[in-house]
Protein backbone atom coordinates (compact mmCIF):
# COMPACT_ATOMS: atom_id res chain seq x y z
CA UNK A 1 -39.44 9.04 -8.66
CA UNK A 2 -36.02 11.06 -7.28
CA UNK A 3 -32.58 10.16 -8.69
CA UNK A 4 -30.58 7.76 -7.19
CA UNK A 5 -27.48 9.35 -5.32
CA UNK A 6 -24.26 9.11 -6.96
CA UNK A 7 -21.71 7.51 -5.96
CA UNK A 8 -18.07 8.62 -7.46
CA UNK A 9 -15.14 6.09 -7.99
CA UNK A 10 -11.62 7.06 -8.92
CA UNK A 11 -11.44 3.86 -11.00
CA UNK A 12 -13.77 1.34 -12.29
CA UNK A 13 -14.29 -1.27 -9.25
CA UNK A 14 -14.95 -5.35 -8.93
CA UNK A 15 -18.08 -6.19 -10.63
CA UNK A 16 -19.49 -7.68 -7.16
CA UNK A 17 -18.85 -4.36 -5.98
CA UNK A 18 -20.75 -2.15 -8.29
CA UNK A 19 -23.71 -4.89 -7.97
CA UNK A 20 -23.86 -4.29 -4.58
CA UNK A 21 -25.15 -0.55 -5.59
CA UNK A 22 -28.09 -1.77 -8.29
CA UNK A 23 -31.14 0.27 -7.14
CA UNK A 24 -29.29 1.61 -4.34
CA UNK A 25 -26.90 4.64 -6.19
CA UNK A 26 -25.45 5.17 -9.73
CA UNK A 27 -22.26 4.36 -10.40
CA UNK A 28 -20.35 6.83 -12.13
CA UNK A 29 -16.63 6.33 -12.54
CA UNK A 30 -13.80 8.76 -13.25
CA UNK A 31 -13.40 9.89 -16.82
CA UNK A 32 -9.34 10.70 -15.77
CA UNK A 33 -7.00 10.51 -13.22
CA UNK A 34 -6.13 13.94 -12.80
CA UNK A 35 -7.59 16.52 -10.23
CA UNK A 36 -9.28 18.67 -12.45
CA UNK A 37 -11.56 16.29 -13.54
CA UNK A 38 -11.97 14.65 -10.15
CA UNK A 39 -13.11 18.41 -8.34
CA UNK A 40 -15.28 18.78 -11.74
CA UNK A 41 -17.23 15.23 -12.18
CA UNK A 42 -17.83 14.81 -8.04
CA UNK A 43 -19.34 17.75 -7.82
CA UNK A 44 -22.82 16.07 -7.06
CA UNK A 45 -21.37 12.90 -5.89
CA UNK A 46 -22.77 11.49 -2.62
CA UNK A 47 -20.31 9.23 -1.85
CA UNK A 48 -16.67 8.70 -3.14
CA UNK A 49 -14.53 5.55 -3.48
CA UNK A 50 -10.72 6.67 -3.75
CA UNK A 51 -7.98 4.53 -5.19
CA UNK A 52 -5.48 7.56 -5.45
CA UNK A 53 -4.50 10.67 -4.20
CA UNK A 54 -7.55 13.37 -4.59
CA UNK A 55 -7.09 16.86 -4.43
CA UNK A 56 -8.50 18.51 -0.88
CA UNK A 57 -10.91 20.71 -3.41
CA UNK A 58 -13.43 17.47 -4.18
CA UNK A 59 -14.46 18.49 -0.64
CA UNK A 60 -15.57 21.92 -1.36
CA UNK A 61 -18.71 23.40 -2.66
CA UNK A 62 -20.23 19.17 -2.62
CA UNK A 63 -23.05 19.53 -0.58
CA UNK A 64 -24.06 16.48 -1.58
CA UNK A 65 -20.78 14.82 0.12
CA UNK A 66 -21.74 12.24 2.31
CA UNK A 67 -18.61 9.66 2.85
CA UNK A 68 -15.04 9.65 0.82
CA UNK A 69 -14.50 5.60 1.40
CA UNK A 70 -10.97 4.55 0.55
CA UNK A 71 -10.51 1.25 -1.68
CA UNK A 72 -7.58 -0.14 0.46
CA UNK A 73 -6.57 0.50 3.44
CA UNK A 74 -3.86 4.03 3.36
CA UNK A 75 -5.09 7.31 4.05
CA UNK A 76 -2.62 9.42 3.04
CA UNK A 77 -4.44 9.80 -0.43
CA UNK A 78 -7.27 10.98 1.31
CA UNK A 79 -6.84 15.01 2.45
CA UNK A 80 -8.13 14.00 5.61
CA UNK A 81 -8.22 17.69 7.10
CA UNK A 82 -9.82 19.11 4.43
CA UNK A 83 -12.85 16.37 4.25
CA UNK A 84 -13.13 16.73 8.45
CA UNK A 85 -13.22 20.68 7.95
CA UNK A 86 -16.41 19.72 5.17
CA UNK A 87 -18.29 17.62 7.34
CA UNK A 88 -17.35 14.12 5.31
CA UNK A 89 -17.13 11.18 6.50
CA UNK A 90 -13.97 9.02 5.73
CA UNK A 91 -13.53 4.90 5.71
CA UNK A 92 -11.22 2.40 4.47
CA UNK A 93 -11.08 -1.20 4.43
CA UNK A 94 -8.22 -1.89 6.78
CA UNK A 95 -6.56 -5.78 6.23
CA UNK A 96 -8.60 -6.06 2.99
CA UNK A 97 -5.19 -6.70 0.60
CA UNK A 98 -3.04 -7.72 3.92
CA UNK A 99 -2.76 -11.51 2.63
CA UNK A 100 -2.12 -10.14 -0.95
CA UNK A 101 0.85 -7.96 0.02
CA UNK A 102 2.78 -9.97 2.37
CA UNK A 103 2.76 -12.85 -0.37
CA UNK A 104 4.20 -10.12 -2.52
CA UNK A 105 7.14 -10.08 -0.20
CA UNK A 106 8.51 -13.31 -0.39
CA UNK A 107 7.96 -13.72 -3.85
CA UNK A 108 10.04 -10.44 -4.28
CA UNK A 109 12.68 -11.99 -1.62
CA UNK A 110 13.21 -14.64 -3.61
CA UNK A 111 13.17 -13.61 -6.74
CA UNK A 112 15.96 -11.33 -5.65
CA UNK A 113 17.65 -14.04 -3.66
CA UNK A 114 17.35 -16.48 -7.17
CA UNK A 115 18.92 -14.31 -9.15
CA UNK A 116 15.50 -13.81 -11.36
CA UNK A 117 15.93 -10.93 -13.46
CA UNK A 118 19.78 -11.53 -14.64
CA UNK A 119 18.89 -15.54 -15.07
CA UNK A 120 15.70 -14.13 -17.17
CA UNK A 121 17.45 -11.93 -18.97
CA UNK A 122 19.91 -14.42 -20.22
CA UNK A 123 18.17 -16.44 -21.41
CA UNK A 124 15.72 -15.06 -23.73
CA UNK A 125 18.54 -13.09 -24.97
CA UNK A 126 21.46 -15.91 -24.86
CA UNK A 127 20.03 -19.22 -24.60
CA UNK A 128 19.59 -21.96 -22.03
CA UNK A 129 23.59 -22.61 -21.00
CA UNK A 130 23.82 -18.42 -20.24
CA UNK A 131 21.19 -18.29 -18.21
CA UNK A 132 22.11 -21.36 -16.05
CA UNK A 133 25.17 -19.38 -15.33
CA UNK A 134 23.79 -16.83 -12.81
CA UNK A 135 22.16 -19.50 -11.32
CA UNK A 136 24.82 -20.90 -8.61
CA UNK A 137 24.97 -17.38 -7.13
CA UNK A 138 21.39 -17.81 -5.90
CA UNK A 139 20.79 -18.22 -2.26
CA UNK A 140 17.60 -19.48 -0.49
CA UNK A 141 15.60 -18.12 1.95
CA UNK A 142 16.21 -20.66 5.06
CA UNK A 143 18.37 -19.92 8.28
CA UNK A 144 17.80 -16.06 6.90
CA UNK A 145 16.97 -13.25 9.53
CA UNK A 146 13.51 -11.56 8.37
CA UNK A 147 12.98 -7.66 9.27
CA UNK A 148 10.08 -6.16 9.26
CA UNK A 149 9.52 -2.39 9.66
CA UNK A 150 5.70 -1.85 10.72
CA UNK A 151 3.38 -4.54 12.34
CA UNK A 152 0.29 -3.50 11.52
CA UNK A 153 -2.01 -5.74 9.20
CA UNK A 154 0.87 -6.65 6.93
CA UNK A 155 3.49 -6.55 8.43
CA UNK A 156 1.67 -9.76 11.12
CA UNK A 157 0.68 -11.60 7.85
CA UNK A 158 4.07 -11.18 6.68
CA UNK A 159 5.47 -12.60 9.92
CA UNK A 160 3.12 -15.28 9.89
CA UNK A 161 4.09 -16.56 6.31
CA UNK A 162 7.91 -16.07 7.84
CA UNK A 163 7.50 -18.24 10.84
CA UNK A 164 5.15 -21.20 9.55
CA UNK A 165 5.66 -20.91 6.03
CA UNK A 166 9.70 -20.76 5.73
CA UNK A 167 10.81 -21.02 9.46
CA UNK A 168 12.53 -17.51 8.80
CA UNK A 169 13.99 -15.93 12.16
CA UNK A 170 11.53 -12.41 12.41
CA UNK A 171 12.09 -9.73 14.22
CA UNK A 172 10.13 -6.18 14.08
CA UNK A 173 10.58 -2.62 14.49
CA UNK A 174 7.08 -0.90 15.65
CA UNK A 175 6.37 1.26 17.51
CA UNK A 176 4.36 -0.67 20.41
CA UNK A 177 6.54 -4.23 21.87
CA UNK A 178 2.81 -5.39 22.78
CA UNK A 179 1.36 -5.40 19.03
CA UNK A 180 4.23 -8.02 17.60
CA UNK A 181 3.17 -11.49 17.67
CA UNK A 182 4.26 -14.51 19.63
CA UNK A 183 8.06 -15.34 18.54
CA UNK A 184 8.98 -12.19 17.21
CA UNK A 185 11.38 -9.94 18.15
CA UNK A 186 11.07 -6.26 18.98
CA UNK A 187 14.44 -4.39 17.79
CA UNK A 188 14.85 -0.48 17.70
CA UNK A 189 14.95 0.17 13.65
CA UNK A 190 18.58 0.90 13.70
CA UNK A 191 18.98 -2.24 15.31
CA UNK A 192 16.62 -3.92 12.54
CA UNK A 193 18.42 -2.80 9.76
CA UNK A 194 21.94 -4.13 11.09
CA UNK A 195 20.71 -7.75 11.85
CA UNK A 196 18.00 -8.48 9.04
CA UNK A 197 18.98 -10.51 5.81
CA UNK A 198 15.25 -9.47 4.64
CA UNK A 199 14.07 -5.42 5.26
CA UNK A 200 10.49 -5.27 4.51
CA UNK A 201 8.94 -1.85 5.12
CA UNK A 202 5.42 -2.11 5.88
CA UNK A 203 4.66 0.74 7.98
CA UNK A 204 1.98 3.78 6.98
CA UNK A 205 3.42 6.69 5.48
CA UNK A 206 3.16 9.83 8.22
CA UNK A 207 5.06 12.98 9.22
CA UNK A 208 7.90 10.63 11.05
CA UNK A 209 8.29 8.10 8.89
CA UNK A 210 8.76 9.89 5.59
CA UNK A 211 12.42 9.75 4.60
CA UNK A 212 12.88 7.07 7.25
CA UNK A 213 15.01 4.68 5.34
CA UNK A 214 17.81 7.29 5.25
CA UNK A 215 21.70 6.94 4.36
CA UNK A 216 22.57 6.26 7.56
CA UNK A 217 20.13 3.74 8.01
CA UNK A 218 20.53 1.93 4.87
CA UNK A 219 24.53 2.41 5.90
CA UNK A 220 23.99 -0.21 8.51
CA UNK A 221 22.61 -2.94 6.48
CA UNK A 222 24.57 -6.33 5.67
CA UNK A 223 26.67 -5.98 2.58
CA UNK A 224 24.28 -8.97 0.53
CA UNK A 225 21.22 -7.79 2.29
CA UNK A 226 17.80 -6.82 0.19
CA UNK A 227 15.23 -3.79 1.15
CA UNK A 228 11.45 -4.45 0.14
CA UNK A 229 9.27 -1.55 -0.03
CA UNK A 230 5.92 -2.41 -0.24
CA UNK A 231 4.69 0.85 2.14
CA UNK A 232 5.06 4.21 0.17
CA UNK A 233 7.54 5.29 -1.45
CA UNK A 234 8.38 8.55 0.51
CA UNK A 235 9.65 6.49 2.97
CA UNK A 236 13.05 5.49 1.65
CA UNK A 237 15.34 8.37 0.68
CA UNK A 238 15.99 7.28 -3.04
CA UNK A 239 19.31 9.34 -3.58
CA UNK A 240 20.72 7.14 -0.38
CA UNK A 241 19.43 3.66 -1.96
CA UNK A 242 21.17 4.54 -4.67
CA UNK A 243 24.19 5.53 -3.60
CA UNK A 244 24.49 2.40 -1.87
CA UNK A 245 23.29 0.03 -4.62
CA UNK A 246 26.01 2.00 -7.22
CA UNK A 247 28.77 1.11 -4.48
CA UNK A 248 27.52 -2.23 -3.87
CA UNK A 249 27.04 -2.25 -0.07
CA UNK A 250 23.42 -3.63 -0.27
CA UNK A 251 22.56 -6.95 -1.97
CA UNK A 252 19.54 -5.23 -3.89
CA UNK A 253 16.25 -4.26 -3.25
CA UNK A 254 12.31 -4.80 -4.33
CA UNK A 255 10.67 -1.72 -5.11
CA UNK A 256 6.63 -1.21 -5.30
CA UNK A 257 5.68 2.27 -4.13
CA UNK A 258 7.46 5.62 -5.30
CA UNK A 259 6.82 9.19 -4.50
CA UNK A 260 6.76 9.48 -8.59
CA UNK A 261 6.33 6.61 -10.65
CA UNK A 262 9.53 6.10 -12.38
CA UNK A 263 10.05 6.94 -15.92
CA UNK A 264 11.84 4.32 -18.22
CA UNK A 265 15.20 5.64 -17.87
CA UNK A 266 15.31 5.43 -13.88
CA UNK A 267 18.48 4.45 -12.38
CA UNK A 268 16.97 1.66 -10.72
CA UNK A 269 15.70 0.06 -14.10
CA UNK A 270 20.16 -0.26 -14.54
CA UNK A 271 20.67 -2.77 -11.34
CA UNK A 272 20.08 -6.58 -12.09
CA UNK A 273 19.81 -6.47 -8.14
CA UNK A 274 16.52 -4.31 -8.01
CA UNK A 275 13.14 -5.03 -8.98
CA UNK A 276 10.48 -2.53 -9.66
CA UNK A 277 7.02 -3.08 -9.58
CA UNK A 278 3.85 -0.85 -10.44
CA UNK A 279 2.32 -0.97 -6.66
CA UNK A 280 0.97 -4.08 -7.38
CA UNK A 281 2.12 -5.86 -3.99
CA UNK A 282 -2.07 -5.37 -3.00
CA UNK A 283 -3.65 -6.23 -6.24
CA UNK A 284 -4.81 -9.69 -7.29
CA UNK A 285 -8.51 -10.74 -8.46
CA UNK A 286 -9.17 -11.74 -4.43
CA UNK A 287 -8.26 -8.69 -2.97
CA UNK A 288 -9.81 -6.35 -5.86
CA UNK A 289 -12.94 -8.41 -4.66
CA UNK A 290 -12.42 -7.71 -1.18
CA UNK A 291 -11.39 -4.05 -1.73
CA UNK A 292 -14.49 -3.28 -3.59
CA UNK A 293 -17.17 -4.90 -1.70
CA UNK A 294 -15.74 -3.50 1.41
CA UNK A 295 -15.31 0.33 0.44
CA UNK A 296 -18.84 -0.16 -1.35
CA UNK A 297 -20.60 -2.11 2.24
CA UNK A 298 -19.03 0.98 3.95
CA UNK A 299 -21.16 3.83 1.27
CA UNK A 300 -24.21 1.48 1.14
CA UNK A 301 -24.09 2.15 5.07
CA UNK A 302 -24.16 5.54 4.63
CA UNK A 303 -26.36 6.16 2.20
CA UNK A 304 -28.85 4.29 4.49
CA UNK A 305 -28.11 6.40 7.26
CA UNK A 306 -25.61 4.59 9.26
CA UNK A 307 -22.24 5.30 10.10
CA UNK A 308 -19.26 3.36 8.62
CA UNK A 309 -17.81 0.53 10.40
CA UNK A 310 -14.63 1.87 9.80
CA UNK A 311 -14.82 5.51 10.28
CA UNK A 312 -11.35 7.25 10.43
CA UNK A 313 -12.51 10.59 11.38
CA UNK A 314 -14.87 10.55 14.18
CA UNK A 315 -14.77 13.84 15.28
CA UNK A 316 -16.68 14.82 12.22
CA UNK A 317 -19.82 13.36 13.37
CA UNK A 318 -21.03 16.42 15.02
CA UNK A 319 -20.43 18.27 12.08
CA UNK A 320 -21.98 15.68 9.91
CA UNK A 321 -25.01 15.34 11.69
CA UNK A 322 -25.33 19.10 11.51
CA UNK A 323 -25.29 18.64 7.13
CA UNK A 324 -27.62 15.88 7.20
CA UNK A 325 -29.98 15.73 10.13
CA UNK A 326 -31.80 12.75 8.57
CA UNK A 327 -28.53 10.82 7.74
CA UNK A 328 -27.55 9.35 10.52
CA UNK A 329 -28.84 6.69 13.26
């Protein structure tokens, strides 16, 4: 009886997602998260499920290499050249956590707005009278102006919960007028960052947008306005955030994606007005669930011989057909 194919996963996935591949492929799941041992356990991998950035060498020398399938929706951590040039096919799961982050938005917003961290702080440390004093400096979300910077899957669920949930005034920087729903506004992102109250990036991480959120930009924001970064964190020049949190011309700002995860001695962990979070905006048990199933629908597909529903690289499909004549209706 031949082996199963293999199918490769940067992390361990939602157990409705692995049972989806019982008699189909063998699960085999990464041993570390470094590159070295991603290039060396793949090498006879059929398909891969990606949660973080792999190295453009997982592509080489895997003849086996049907489909790298992305377990979200980003594809900047997949070396998208590099897997075309092999012949791979490439997927994500586009909308899958769109819900999950834009609820991590508001509940950043207000914990900013509420004063959370300095009222926490307090009292565990000082008792129930010191933390109640923070408390009359918080301010609540209603009659607020709510940016957003990106209208793509989040960014409209995040408008949504704006508009019907808290009756927020939203208005949007992207990059098409005709993709921003009914009732919001279309502003150029200079124009955004003047008028919002609320700055929620929420756009992909590319070529243009990296540094985006630069000192100039984050020079015309309102002196008790937040920034929410749920996107990546390339896109905000750090060294201009900070400047402007030290000198107080921001009201503070919710951090979830960084370029380097920071270490415990981070200038941001020193701001009562700043929250960091371990890119967790997309992660709950619902979305894991959705995540997993998803990427793992998407390398069932292709392991049958079909194509991916969401296939990000169609111009490999020549090339693909040319590896694996019998792969592919």
């Amino acid at each position: 009886m031949p082996s199963l194919p293999i199918v490769y996963s940067t992390h361990p996935l939602h157990p409705h997602a692995t049972a989806m591949l019982n008699g189909i492929a063998t699960m085999k799941v990464a041993s570390a998260l470094d590159p070295e041992t991603f290039v060396r356990e793949s090498r006879d991998a059929a398909a891969l499920v990606i949660r973080v950035p792999v190295p453009a060498e997982m592509f080489e020398n895997a003849p086996l290499l049907r489909l790298a399938a992305r377990h979200g929706a980003g594809l900047d951590m997949v070396p998208m050249e590099a897997a075309t040039r092999a012949g791979v096919l490439v997927s994500n799961v586009p909308g899958a956590n769109a819900r999950t982050v834009a609820e991590y938005i508001f509940f950043a917003a207000m914990a900013l707005l509420r004063r959370f961290r300095p009222i926490d702080r307090d009292l565990r440390a000082k008792g129930w009278l010191a933390g109640r004093v923070e408390t009359v400096h918080g301010r609540e979300l209603a009659g607020r102006t709510f940016g957003i910077v990106g209208m793509g899957s989040i960014g409209r669920a995040a408008a949504m919960i704006a508009t019907a949930g808290f009756g927020l005034d939203v208005i949007a920087a992207s990059r098409s007028r005709q993709s921003l729903p009914e009732g919001v506004g279309w502003r150029t992102l200079e124009e955004l960052m003047a008028e919002s109250d609320i700055v929620a990036i929420c756009c992909p991480l590319t070529p243009e947008t990296r540094g985006m959120i630069n000192a100039d930009r984050i020079g015309r924001m309102k002196p008790d306005a937040i920034l929410i970064n749920v996107a990546r964190g390339a896109i905000v020049d750090d060294d201009a955030l900070l400047t402007a949190l030290r000198e107080n011309r921001i009201g503070g700002a919710a951090l979830d994606v960084f370029d380097t995860p920071p270490e415990p001695d981070h200038p941001y962990f020193s701001f009562d007005n700043v929250l960091v979070t371990p890119h967790m905006a997309g992660i709950s048990e619902e979305s894991m669930e959705r995540m997993g199933t998803g990427a793992v629908a998407e390398v069932i597909r292709v392991l049958k011989g079909g194509l991916p529903v969401n296939l990000r690289n169609p111009e490999v499909v020549e090339h693909y057909r040319q590896r694996f004549p019998e792969g592919l209706r």
